[in-house]
Protein backbone atom coordinates (compact mmCIF):
# COMPACT_ATOMS: atom_id res chain seq x y z
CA UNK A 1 101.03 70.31 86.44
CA UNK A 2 98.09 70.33 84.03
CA UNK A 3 96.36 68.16 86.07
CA UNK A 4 96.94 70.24 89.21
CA UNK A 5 96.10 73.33 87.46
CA UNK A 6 92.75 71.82 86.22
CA UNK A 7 91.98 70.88 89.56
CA UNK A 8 92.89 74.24 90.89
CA UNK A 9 91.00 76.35 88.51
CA UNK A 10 87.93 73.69 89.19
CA UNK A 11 87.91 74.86 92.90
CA UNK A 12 88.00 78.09 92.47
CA UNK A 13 85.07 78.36 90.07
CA UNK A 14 83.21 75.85 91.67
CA UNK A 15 83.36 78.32 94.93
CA UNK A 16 83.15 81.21 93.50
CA UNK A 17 80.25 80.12 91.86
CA UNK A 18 78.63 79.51 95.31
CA UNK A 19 79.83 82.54 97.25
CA UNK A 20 78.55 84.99 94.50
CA UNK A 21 75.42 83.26 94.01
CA UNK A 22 74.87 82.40 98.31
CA UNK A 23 76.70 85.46 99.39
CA UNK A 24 78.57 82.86 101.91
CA UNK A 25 82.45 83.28 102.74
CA UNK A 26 81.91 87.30 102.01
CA UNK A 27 85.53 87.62 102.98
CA UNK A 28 86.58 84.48 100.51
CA UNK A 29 88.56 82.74 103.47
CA UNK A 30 87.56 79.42 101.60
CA UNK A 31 89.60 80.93 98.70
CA UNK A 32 92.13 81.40 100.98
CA UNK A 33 91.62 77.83 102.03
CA UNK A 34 92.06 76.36 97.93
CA UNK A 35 94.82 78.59 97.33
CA UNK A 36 96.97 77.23 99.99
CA UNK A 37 95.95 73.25 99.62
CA UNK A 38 96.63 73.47 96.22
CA UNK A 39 100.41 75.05 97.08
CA UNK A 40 101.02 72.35 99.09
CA UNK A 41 99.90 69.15 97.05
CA UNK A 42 101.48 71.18 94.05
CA UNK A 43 104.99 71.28 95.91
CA UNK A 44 104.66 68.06 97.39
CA UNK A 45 103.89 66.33 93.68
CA UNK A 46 106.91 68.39 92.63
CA UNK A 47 109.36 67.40 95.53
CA UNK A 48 110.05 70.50 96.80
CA UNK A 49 107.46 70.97 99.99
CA UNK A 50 109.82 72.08 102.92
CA UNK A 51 111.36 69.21 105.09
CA UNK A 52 111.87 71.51 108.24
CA UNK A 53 110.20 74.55 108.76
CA UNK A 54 111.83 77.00 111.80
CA UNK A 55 110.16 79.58 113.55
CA UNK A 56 106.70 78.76 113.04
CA UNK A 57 106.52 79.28 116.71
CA UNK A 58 106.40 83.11 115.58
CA UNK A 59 103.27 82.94 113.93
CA UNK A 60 100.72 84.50 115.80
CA UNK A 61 97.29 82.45 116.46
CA UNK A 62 94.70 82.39 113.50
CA UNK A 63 92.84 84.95 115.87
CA UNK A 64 95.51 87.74 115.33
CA UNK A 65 95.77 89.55 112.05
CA UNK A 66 99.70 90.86 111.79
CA UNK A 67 101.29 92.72 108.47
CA UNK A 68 103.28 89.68 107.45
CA UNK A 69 106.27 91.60 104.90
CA UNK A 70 108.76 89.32 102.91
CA UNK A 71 111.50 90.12 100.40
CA UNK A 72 110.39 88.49 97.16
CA UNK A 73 113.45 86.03 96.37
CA UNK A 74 112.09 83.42 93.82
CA UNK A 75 108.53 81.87 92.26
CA UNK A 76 108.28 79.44 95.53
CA UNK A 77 108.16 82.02 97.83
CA UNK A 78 103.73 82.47 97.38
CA UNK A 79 103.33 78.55 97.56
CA UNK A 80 106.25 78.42 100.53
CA UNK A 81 104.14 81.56 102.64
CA UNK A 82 101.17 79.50 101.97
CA UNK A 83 102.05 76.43 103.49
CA UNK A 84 103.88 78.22 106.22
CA UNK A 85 101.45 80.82 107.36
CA UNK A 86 98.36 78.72 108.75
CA UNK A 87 95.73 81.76 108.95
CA UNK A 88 94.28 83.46 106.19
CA UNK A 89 95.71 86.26 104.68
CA UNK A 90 95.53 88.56 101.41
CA UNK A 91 98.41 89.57 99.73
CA UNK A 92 98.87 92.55 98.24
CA UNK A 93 99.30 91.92 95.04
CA UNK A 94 100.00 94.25 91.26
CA UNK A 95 97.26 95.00 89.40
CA UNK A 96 98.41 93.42 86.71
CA UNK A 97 98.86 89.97 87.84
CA UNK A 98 94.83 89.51 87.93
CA UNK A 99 95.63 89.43 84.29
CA UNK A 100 97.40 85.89 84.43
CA UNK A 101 95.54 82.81 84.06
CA UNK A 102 94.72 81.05 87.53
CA UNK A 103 97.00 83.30 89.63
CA UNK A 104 94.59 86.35 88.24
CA UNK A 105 91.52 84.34 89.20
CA UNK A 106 93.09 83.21 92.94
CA UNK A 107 93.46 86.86 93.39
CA UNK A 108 90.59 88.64 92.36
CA UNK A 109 87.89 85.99 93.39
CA UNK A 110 90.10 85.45 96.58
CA UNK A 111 89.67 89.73 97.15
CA UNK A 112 93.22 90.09 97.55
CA UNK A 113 94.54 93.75 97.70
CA UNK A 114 95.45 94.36 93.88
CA UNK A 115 97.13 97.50 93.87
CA UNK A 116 97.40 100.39 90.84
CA UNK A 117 100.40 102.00 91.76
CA UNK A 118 100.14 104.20 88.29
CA UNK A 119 97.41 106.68 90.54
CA UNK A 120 97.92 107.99 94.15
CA UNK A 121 93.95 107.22 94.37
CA UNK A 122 95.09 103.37 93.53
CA UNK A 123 97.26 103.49 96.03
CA UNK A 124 95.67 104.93 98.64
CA UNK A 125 92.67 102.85 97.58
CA UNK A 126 95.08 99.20 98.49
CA UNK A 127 95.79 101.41 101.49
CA UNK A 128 92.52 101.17 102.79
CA UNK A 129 91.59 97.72 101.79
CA UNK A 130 94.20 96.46 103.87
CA UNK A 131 93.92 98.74 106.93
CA UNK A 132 89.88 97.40 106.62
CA UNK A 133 91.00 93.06 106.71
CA UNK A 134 93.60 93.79 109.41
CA UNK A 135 90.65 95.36 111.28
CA UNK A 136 88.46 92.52 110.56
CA UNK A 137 91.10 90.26 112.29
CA UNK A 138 92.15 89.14 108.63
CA UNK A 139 96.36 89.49 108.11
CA UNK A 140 97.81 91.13 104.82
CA UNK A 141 101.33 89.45 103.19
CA UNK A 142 102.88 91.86 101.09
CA UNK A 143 106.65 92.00 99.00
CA UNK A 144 107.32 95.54 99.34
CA UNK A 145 110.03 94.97 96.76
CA UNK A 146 106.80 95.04 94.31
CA UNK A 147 108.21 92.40 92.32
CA UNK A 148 110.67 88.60 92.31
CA UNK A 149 114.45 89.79 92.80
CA UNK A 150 116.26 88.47 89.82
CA UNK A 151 119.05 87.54 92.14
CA UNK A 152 117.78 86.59 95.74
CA UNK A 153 119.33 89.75 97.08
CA UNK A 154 116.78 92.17 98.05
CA UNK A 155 116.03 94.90 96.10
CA UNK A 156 114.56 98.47 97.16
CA UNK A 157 111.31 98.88 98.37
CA UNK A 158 108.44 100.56 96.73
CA UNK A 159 107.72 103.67 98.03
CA UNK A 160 104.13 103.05 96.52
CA UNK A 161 104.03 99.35 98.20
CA UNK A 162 102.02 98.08 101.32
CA UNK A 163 104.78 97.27 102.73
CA UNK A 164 106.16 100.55 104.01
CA UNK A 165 103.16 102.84 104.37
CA UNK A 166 101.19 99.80 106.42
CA UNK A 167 104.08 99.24 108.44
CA UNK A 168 103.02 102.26 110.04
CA UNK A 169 99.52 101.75 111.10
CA UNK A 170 99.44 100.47 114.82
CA UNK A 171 96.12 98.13 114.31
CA UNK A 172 98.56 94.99 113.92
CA UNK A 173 101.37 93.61 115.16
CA UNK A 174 104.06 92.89 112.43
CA UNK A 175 106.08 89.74 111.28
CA UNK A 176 109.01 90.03 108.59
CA UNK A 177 109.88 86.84 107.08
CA UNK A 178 113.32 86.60 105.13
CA UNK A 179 113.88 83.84 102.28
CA UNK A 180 115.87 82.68 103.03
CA UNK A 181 116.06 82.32 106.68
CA UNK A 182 119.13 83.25 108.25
């Protein structure tokens, strides 16, 4: 894990260091891109990469940005989306979690959607930013749970969350993914 970690946080400075300083990958789809290579060789290492993955046939083309939504059953379920989802995609994400080591930097040098749901304006803000990728043909992932169920059962949604509010914009189509699959 330290290893991997190392590696990780490596990548991501290395190209952050080169899209801030080039002004290439404005949209940090090459974030994207270390995020979700280092979920896979992280849960392969482990032994816990899925065996059999079913309904990938429901994932639209890497030309189609949908609202992907997702209860939030357990840690695995950001490196699982990862390796399942081929396209890039931002998740909305808490504020607060920018504050962790590594995950913070994947999300805030990735420009994922970190939302301030203290503030209506920080809301409305994460609102916006998401509305703007799904125009740009990138796809948004968000838990509208706004945090891990403690149980795997789901848990109410956030009235505050992407998940609902988004749901009702018509500029994508929508997937729901359920962990786990019934």
């Amino acid at each position: 894990v330290l290893i991997l970690g190392t590696l990780w946080w490596i990548a991501l400075t290395l190209t952050e260091f080169v899209c801030s300083k080039t002004g290439w990958d404005e949209d940090r789809l090459f974030h994207d891109w270390v995020g979700k290579t280092w979920s896979r060789v992280n849960m392969l290492v482990g032994g816990c990469a899925p065996a059999v993955m079913a309904g990938t046939e429901n994932i639209p083309s890497s030309d189609q940005a949908s609202l992907y939504v997702s209860n939030h059953a357990s840690w695995f379920d950001i490196p699982l989306v990862a390796q399942i989802i081929p396209n890039s995609f931002k998740f909305i994400a808490a504020a607060e979690l920018a504050k962790l080591p590594l995950v913070g930097q994947q999300l805030t040098d990735g420009k994922h959607v970190l939302i301030d749901r203290s503030t209506r304006r920080g809301q409305l803000k994460s609102f916006k930013e998401s509305v703007a990728y799904l125009k740009r043909g990138i796809s948004i992932f968000a838990f509208p749970e706004g945090t891990r169920s403690r149980d795997g059962r789901m848990i109410p949604f956030k009235v505050s969350y992407g998940g609902q509010r988004s749901a009702r914009t018509r500029c994508s189509p929508q997937r729901r993914c359920v962990f786990p699959p019934s």
